[in-house]
N, C-alpha and C. Protein backbone atom coordinates (compact mmCIF):
# COMPACT_ATOMS: atom_id res chain seq x y z
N UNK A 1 -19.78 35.60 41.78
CA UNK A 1 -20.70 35.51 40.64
C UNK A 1 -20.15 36.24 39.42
N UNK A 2 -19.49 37.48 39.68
CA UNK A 2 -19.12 38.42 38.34
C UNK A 2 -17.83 37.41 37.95
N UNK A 3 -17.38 36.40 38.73
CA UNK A 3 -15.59 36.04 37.92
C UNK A 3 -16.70 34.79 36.71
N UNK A 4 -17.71 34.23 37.57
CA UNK A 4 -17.98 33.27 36.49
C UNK A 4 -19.15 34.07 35.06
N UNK A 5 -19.64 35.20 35.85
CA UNK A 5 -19.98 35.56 34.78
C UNK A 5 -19.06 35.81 33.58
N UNK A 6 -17.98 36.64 34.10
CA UNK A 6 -16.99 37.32 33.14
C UNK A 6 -16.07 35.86 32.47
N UNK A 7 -15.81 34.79 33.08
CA UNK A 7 -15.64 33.56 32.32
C UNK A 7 -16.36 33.10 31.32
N UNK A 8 -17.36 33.28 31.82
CA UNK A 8 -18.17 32.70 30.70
C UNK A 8 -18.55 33.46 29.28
N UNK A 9 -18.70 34.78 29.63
CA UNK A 9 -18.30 36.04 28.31
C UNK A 9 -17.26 35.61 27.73
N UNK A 10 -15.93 35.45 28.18
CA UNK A 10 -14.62 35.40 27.73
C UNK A 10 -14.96 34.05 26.69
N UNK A 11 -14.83 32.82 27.47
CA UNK A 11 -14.96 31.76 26.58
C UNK A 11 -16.02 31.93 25.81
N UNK A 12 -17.33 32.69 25.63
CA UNK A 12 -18.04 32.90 24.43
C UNK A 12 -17.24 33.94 23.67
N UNK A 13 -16.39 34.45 23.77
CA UNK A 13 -16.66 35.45 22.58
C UNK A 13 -15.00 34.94 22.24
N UNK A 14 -14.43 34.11 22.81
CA UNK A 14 -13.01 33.15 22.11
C UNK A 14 -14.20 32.41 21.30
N UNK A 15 -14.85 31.64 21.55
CA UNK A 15 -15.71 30.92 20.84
C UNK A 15 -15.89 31.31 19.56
N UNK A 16 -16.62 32.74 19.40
CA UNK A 16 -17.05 33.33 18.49
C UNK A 16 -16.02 33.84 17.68
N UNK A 17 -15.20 34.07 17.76
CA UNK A 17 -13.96 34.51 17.16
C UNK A 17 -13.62 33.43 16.60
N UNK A 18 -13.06 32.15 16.90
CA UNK A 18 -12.24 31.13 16.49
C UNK A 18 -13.57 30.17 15.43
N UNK A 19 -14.64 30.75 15.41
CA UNK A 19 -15.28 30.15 14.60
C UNK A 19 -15.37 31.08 13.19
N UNK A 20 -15.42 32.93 13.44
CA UNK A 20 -14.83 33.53 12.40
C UNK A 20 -13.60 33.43 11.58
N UNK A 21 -12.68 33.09 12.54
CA UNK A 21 -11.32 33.33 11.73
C UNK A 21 -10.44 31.93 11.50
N UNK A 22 -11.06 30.95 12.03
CA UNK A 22 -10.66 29.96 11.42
C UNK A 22 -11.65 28.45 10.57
N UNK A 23 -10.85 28.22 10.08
CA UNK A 23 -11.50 26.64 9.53
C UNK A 23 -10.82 25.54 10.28
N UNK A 24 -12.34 24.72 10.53
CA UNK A 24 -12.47 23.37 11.12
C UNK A 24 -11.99 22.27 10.60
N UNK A 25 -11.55 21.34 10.78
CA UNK A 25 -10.17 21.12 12.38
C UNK A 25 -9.18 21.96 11.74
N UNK A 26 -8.51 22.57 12.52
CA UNK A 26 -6.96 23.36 13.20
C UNK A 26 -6.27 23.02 13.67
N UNK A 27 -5.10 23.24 13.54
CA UNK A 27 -4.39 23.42 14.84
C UNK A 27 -4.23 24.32 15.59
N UNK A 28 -4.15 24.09 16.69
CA UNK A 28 -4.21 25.41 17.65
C UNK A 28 -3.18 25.05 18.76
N UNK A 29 -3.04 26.60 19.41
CA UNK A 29 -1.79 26.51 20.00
C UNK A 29 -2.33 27.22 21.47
N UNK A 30 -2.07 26.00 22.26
CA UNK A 30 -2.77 26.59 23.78
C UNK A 30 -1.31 26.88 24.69
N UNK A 31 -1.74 28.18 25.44
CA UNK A 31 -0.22 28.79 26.25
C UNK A 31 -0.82 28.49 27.58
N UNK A 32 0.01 28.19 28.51
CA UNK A 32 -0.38 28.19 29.87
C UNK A 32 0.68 28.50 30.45
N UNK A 33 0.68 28.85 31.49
CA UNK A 33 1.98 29.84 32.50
C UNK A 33 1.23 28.55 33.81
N UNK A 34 2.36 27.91 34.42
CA UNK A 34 1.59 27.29 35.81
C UNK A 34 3.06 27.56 36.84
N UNK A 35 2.58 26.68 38.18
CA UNK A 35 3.86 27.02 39.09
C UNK A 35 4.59 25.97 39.00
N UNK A 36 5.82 25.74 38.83
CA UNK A 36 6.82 24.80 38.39
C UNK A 36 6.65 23.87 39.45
N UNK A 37 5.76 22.89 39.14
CA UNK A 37 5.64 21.66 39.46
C UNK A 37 4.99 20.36 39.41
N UNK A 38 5.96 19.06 38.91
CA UNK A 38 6.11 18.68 38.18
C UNK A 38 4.68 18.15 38.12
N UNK A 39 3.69 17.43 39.35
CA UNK A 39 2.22 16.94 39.41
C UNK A 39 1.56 18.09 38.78
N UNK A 40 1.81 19.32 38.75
CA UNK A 40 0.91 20.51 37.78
C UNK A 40 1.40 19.86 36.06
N UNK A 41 2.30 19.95 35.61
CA UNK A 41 3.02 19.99 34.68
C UNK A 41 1.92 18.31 33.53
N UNK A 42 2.79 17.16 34.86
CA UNK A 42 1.53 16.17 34.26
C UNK A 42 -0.26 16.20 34.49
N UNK A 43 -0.57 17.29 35.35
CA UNK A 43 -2.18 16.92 35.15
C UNK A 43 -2.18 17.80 33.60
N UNK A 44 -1.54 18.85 33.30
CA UNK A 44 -2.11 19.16 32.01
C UNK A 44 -1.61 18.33 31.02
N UNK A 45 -0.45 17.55 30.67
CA UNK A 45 -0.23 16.60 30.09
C UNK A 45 -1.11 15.67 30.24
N UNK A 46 -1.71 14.92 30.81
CA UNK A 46 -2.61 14.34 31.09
C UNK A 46 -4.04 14.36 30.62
N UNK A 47 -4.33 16.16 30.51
CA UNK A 47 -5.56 16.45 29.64
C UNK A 47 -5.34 16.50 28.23
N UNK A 48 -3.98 16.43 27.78
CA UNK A 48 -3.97 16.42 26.26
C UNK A 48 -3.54 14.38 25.86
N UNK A 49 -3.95 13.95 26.91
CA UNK A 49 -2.95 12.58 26.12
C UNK A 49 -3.49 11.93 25.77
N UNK A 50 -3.03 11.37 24.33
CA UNK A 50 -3.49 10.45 23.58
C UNK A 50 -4.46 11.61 22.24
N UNK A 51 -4.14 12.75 22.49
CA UNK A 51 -4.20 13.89 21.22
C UNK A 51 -3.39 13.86 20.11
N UNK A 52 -2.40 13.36 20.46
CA UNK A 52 -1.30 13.57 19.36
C UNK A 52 -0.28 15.14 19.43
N UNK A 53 -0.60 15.99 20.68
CA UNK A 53 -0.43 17.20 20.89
C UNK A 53 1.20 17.32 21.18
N UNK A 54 1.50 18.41 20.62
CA UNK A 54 3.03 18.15 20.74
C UNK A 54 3.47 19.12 21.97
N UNK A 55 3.86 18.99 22.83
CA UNK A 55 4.18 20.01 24.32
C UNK A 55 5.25 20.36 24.57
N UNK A 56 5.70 21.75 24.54
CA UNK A 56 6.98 21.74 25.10
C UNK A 56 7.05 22.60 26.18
N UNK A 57 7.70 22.86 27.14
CA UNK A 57 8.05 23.86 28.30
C UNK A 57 8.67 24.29 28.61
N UNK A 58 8.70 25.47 29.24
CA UNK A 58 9.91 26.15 29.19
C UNK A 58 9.87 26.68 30.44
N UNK A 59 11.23 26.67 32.02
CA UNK A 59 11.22 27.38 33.07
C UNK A 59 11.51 29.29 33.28
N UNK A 60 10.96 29.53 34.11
CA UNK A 60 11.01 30.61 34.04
C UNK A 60 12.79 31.15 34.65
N UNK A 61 13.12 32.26 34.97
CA UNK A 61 14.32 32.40 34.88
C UNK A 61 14.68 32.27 36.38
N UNK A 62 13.73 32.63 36.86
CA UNK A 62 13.86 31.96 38.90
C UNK A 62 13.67 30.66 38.89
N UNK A 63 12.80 29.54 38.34
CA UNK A 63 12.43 28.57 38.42
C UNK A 63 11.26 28.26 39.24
N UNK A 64 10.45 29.29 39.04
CA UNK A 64 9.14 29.57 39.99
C UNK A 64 7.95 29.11 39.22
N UNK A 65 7.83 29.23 37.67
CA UNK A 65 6.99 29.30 36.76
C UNK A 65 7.48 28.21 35.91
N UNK A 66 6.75 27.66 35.36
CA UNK A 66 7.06 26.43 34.12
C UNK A 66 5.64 27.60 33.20
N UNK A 67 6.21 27.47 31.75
CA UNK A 67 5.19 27.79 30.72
C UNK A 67 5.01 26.99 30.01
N UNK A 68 3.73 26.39 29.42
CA UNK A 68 3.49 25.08 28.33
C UNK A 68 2.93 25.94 27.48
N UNK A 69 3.21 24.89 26.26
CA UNK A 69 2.89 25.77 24.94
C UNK A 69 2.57 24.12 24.50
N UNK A 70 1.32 24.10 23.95
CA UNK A 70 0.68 22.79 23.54
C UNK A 70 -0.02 23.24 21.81
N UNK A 71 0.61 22.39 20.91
CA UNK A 71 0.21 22.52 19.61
C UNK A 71 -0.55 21.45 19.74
N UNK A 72 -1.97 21.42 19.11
CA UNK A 72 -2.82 19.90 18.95
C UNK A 72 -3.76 20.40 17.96
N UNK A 73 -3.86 19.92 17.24
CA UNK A 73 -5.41 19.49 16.09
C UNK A 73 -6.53 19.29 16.64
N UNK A 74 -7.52 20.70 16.53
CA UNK A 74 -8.52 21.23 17.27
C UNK A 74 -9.34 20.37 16.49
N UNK A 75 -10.97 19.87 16.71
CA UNK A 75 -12.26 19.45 15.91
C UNK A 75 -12.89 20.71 15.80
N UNK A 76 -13.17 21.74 16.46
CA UNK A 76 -13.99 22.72 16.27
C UNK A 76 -13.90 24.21 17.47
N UNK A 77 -14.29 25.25 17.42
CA UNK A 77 -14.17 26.11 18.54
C UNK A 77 -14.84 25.75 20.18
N UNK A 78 -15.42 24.83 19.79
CA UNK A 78 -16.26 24.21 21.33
C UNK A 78 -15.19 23.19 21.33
N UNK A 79 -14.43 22.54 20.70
CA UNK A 79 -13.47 21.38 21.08
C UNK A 79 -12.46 22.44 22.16
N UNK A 80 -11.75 23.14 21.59
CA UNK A 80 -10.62 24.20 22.36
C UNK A 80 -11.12 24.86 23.65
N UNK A 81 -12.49 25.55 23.68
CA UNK A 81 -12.87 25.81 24.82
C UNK A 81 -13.52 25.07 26.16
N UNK A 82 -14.00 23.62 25.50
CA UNK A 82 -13.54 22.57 26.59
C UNK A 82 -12.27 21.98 27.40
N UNK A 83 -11.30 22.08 26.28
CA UNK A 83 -10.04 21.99 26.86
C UNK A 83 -9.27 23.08 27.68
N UNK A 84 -9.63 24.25 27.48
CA UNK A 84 -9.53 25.27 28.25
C UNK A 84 -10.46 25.12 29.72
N UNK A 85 -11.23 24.75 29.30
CA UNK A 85 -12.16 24.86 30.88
C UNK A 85 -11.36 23.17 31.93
N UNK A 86 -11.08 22.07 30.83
CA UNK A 86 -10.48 21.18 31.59
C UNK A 86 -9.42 21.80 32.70
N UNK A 87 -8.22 22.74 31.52
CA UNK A 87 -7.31 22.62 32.11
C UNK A 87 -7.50 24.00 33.07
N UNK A 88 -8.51 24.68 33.55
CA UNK A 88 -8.93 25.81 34.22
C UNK A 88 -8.86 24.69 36.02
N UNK A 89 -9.53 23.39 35.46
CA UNK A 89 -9.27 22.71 37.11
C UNK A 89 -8.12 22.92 37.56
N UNK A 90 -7.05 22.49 36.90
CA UNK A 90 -5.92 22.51 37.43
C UNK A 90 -5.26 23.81 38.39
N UNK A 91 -5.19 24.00 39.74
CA UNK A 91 -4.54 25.03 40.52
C UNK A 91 -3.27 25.78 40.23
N UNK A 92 -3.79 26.98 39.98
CA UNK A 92 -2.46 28.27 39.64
C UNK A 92 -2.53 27.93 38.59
N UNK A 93 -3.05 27.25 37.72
CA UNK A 93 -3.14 27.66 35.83
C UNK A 93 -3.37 29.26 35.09
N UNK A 94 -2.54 29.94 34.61
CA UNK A 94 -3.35 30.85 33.47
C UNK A 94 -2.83 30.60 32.55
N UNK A 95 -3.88 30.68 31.82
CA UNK A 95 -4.52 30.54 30.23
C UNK A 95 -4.26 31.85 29.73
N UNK A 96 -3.47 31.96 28.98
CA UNK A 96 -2.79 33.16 28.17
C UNK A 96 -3.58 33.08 26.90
């Protein structure tokens, strides 16, 4: 109960922030750290496609970790924190 409470704090108060400090639509730049592999790699590709989002990745120096770094043109602070909670399905994701 406290991890979804404390989720749900977190994504409110990203919320609240990204509605202070920025103007609507953005771009925004989502980081994810996952485990290098390749069905992980496309389900989050998968949640950005047909965004126009530009993705690149990078392996870690063992080859244990893949990191994505996704630039895309946000609609609003509830647009980004849906896409965060999408890509929260995905197994061994963190959201940096």
């Amino acid at each position: 109960m406290d991890q979804d409470k404390n989720t749900t704090e977190f994504y409110e108060r990203l919320r609240n922030q990204l509605k202070e400090d920025t103007e609507w639509p953005s771009p925004y730049l989502f980081k994810f750290i996952i485990p290098a592999e390749l069905e992980k790699i496309a389900e989050i590709r998968a949640i950005f496609d047909g965004s126009g989002a530009e993705i690149t990745t990078r392996d870690s120096t063992k080859g244990t970790y893949t990191s994505v770094s996704i630039k895309v043109m946000m609609e609003s602070p509830d647009a980004v924190v849906e896409k965060y909670l999408e890509v929260s399905n995905v197994e061994g994701v963190i959201s940096l």
